[in-house]
C-alpha atoms as a PDB file:
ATOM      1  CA  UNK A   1     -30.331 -33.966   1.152  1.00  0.00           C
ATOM      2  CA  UNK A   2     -27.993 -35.066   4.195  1.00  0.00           C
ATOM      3  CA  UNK A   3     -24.656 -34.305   2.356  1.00  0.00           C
ATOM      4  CA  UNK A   4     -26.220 -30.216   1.864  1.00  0.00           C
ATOM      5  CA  UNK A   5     -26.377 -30.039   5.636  1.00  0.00           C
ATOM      6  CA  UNK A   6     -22.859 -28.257   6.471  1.00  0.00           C
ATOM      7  CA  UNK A   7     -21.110 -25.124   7.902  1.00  0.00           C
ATOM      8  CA  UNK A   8     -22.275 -22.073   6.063  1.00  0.00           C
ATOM      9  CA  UNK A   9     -20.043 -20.246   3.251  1.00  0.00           C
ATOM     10  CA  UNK A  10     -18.460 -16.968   5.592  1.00  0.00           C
ATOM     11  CA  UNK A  11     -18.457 -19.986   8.698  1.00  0.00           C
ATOM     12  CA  UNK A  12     -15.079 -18.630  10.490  1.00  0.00           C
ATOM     13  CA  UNK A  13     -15.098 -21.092  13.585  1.00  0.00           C
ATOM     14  CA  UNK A  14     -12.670 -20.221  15.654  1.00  0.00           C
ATOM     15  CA  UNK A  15     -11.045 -16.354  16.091  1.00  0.00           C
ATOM     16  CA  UNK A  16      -8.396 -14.603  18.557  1.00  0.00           C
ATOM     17  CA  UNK A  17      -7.530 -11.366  18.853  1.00  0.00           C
ATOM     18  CA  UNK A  18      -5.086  -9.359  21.084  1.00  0.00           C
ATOM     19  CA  UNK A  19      -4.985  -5.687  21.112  1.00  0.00           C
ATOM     20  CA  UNK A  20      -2.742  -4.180  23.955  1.00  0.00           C
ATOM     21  CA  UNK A  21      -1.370  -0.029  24.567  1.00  0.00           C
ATOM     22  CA  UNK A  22       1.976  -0.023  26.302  1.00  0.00           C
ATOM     23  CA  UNK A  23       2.969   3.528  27.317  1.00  0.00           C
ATOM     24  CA  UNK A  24       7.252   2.778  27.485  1.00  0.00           C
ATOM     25  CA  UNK A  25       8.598   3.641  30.683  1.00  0.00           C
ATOM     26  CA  UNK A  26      10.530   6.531  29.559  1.00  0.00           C
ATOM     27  CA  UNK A  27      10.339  10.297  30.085  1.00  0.00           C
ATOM     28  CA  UNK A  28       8.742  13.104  31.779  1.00  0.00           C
ATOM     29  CA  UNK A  29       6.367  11.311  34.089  1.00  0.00           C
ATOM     30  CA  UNK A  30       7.173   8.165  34.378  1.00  0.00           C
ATOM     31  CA  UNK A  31       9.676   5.452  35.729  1.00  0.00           C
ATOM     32  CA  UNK A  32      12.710   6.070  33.830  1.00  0.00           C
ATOM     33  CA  UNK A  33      14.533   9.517  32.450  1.00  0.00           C
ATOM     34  CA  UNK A  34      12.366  11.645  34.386  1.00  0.00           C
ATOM     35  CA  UNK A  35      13.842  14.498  34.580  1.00  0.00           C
ATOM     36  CA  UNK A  36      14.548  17.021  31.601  1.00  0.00           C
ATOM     37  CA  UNK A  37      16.876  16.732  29.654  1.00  0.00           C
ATOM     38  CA  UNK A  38      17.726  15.761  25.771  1.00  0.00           C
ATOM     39  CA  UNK A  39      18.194  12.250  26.552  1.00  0.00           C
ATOM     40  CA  UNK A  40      14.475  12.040  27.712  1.00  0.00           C
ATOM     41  CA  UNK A  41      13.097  14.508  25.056  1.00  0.00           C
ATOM     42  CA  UNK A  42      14.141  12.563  22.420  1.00  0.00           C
ATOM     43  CA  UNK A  43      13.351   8.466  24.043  1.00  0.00           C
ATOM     44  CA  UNK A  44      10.737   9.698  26.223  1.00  0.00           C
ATOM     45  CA  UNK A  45       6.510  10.117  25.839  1.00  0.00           C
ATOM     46  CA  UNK A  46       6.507   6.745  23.389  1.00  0.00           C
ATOM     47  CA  UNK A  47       3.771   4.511  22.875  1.00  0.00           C
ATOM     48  CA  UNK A  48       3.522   1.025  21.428  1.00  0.00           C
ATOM     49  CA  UNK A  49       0.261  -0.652  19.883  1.00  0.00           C
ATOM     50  CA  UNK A  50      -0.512  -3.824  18.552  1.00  0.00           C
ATOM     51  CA  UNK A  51      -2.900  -6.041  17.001  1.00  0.00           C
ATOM     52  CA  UNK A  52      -2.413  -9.582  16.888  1.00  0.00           C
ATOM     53  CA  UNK A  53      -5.041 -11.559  15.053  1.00  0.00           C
ATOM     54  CA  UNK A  54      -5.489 -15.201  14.082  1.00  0.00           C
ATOM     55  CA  UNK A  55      -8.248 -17.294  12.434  1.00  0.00           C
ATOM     56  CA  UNK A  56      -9.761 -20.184  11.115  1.00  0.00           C
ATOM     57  CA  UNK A  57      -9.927 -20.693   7.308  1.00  0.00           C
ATOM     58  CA  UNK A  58     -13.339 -20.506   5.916  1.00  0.00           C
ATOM     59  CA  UNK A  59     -15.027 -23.656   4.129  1.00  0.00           C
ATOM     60  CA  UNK A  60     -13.749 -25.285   1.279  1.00  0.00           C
ATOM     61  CA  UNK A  61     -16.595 -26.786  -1.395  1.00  0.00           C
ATOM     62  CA  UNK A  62     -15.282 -29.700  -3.704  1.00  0.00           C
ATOM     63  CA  UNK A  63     -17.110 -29.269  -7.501  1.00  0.00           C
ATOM     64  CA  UNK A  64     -17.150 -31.798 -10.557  1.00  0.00           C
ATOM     65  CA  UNK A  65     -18.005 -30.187 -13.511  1.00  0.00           C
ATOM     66  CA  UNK A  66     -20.424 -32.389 -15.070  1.00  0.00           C
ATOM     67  CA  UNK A  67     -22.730 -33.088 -18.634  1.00  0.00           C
ATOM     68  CA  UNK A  68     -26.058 -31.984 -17.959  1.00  0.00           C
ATOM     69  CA  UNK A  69     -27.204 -35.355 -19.046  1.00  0.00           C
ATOM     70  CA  UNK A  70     -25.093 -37.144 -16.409  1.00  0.00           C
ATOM     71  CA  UNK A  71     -26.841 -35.289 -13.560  1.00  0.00           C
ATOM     72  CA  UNK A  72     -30.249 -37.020 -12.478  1.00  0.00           C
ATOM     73  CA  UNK A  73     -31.642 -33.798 -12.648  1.00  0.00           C
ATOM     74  CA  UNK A  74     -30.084 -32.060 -15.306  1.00  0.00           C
ATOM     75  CA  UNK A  75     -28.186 -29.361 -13.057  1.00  0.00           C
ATOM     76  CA  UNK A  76     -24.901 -28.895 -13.262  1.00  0.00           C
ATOM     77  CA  UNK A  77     -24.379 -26.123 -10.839  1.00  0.00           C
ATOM     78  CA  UNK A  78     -22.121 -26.998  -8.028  1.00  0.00           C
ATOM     79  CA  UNK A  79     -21.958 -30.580  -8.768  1.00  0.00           C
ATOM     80  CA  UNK A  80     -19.834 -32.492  -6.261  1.00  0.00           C
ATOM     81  CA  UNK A  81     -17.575 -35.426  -6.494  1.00  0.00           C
ATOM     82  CA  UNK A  82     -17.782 -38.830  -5.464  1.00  0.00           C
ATOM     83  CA  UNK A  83     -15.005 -39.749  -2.015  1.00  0.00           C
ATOM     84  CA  UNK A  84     -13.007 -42.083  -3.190  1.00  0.00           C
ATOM     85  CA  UNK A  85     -13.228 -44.934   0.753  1.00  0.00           C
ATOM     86  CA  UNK A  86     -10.026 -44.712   2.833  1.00  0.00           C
ATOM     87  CA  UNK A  87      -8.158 -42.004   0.774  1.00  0.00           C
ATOM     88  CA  UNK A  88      -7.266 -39.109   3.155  1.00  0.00           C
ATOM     89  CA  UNK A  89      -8.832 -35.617   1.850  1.00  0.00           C
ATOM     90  CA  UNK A  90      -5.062 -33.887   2.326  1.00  0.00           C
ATOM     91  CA  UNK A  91      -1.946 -34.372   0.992  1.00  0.00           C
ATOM     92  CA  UNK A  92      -0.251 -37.442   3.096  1.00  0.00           C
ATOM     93  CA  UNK A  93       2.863 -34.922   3.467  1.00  0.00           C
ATOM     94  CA  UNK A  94       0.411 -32.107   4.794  1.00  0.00           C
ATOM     95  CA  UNK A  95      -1.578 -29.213   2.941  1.00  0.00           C
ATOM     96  CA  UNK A  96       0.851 -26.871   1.539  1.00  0.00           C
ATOM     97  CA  UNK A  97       0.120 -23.774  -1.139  1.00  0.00           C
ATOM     98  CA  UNK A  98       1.345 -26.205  -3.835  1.00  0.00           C
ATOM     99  CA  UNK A  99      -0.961 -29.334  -2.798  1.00  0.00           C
ATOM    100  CA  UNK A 100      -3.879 -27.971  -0.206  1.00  0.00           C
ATOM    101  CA  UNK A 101      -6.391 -30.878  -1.302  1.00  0.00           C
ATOM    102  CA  UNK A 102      -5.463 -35.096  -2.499  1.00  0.00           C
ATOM    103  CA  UNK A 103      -6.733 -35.214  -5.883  1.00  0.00           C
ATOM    104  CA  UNK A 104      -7.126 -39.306  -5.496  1.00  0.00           C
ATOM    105  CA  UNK A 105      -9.627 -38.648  -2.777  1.00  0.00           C
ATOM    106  CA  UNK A 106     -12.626 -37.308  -5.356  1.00  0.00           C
ATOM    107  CA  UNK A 107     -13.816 -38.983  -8.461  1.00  0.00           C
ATOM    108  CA  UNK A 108     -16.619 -37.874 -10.939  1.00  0.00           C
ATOM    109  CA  UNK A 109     -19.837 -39.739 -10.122  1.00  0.00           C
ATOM    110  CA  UNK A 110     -21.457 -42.143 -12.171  1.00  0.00           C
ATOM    111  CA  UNK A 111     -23.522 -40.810 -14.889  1.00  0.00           C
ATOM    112  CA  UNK A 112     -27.128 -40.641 -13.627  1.00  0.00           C
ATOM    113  CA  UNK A 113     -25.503 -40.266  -9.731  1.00  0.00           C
ATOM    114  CA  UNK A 114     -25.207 -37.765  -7.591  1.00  0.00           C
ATOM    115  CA  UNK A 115     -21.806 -37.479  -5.913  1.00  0.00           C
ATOM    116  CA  UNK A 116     -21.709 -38.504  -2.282  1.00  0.00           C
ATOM    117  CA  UNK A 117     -18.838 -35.740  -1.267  1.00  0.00           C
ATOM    118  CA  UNK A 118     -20.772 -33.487   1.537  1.00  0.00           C
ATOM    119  CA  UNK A 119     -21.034 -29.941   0.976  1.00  0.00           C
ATOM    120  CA  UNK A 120     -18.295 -27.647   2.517  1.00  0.00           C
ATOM    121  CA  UNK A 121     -16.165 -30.384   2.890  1.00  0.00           C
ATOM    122  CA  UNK A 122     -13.124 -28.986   3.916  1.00  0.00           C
ATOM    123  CA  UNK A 123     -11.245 -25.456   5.081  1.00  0.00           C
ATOM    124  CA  UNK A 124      -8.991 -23.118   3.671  1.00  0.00           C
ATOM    125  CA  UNK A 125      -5.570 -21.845   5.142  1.00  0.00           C
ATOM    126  CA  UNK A 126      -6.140 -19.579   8.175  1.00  0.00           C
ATOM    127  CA  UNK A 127      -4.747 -16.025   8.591  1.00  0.00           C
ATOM    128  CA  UNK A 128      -2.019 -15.228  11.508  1.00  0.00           C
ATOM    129  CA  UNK A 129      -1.373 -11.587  11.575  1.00  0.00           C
ATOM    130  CA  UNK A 130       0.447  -8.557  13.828  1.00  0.00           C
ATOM    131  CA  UNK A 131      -0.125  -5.286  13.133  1.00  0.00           C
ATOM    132  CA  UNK A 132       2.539  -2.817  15.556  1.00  0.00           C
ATOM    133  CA  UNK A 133       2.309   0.796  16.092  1.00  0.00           C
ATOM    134  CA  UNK A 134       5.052   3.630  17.888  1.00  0.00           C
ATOM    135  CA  UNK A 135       4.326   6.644  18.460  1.00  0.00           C
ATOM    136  CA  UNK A 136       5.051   9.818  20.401  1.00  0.00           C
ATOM    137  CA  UNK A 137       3.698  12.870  21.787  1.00  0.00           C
ATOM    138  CA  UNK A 138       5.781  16.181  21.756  1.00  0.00           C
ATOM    139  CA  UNK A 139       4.237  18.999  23.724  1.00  0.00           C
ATOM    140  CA  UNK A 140       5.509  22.077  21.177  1.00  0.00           C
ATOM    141  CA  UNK A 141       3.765  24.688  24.179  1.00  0.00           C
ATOM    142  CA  UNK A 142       0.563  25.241  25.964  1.00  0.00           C
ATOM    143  CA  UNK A 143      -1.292  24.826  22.529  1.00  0.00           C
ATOM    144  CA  UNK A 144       0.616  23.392  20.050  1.00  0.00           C
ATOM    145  CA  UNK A 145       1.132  19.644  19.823  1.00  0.00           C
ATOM    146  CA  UNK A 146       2.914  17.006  17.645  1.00  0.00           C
ATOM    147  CA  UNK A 147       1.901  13.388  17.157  1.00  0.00           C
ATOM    148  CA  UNK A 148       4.117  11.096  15.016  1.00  0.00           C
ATOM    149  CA  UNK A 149       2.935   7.995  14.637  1.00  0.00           C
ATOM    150  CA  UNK A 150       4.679   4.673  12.487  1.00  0.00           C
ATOM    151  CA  UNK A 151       2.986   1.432  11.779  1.00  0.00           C
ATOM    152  CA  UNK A 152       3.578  -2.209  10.342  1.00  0.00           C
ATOM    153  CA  UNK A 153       0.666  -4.037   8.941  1.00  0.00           C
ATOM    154  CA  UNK A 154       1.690  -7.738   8.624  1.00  0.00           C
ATOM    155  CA  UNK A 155       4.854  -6.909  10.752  1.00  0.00           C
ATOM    156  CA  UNK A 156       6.649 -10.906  10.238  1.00  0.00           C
ATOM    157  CA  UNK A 157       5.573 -10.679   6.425  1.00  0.00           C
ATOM    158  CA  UNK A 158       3.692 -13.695   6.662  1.00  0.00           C
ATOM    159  CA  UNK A 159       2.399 -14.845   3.538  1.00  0.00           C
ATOM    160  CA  UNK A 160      -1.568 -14.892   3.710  1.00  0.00           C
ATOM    161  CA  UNK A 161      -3.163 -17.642   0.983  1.00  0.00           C
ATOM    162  CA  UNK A 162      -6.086 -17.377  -0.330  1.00  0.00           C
ATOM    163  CA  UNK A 163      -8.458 -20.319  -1.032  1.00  0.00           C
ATOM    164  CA  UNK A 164      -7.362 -23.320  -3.191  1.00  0.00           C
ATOM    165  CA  UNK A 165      -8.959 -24.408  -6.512  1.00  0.00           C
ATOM    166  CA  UNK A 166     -12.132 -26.455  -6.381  1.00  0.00           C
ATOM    167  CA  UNK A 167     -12.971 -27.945  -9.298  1.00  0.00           C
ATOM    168  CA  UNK A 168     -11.909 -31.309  -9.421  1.00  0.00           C
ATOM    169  CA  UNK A 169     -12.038 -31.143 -13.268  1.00  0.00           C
ATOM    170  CA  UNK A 170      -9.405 -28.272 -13.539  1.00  0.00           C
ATOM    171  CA  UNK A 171      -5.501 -29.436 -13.856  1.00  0.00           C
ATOM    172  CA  UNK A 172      -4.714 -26.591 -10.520  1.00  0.00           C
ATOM    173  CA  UNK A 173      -7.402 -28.471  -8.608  1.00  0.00           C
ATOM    174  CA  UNK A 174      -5.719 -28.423  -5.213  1.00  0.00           C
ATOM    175  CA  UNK A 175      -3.265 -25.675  -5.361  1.00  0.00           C
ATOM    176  CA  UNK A 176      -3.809 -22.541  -3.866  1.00  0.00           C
ATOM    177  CA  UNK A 177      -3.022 -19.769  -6.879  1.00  0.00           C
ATOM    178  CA  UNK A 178      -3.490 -16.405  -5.074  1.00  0.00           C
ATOM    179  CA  UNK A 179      -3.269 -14.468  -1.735  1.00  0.00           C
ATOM    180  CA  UNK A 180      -5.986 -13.622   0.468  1.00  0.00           C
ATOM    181  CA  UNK A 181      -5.923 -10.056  -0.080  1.00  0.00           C
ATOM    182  CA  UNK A 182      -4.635  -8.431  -3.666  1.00  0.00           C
ATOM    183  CA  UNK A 183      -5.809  -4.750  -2.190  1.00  0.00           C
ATOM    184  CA  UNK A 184      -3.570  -1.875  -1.268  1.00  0.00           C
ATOM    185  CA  UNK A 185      -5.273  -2.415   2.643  1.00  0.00           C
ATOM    186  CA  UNK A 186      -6.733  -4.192   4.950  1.00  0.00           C
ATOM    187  CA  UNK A 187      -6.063  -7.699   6.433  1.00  0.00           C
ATOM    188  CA  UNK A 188      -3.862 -10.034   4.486  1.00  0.00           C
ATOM    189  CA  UNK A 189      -1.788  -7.961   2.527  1.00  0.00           C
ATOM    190  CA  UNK A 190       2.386  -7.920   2.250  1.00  0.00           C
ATOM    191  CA  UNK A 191       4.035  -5.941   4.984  1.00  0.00           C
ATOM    192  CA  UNK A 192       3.400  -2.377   4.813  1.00  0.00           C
ATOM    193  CA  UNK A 193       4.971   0.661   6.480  1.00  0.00           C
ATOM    194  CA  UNK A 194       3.181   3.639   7.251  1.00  0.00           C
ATOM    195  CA  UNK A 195       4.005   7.012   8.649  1.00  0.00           C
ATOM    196  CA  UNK A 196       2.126   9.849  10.033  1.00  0.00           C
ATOM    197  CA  UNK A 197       2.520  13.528  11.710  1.00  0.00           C
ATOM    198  CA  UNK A 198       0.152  15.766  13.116  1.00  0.00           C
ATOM    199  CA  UNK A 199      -0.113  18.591  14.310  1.00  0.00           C
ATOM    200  CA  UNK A 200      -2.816  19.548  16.777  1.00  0.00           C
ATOM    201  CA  UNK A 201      -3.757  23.320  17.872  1.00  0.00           C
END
């Protein structure tokens, strides 16, 4: 059927990514604080990181749930909804957690129909997302030496939705009820701070 033929499930269309190392001009070796001393011990051999991420949301299917005796066929599995001509598929104020999806732009298809609302229809929110790292290098002596590092997953706190609700039959159709990540790690997930120290011999 035409209205099957869309962008796959996992379809992420568009993607950017920045990862950069910036050794900070400070200490033994380099531009500024060169020579020994406390001052460059202690603001001296530092090293920022960062990822900086951004993509597309992934696609958005629009159900009905619907009596098997309705359906032409008798399946009910991922039934979609009629479009409802010249309503717009978002919210005329804009997509928002609250209202991602119009409700008065799907209604249930006549019984013995099949609804006429393409597969995939639309796309979730999109994830924007800096990750920062500083860390530094102390020499202890010839053999011995320290690494502490510190990191910020999700460094602005941005919150990171997950997809909204579907079913065109459900009273939350529309609203987007959870985050994109509910894990301890990984993309998507509140601010975190992490610290580490090594020591290497």
């Amino acid at each position: 059927m035409p209205c099957n033929w869309a962008s796959g499930d996992d379809d992420v269309r568009h993607v950017f990514q920045v990862d950069a190392i910036y050794n900070l001009p400070f200490g033994l070796g380099r531009k500024c604080l060169a020579n020994p001393g406390f001052v460059s011990a202690i603001v001296g051999g530092w090293t920022l990181t960062t990822i900086a991420s951004e993509r597309a949301g992934i696609p958005v299917n629009i159900i009905v749930n619907r009596n098997s005796s309705s359906v032409p066929t008798g399946d009910t599995v991922n039934q979609r909804p009629d479009l409802v001509p010249g309503v717009p598929l978002t919210p005329l104020a804009g997509s928002s957690p609250q209202l991602w999806i119009n409700p008065a732009a799907f209604v249930a298809p006549a019984a013995g129909t099949e609804g006429d609302a393409p597969r995939n229809l639309l796309r979730g929110p999109g994830i924007w997302q800096t990750d920062l790292g500083l860390q530094k290098q102390i020499q202890l002596n010839e053999r011995l030496q320290l690494l502490f590092r510190v990191e910020a997953f999700n460094l602005f706190n941005r919150a990171q939705y997950g997809q909204p609700q579907t079913d065109t039959s459900s009273t939350t159709f529309g609203q987007i009820l959870s985050t994109v990540n509910t894990g301890p790690v990984g993309t998507g997930t509140p601010r975190q701070l992490q610290f580490m120290l090594r020591l290497t011999f």
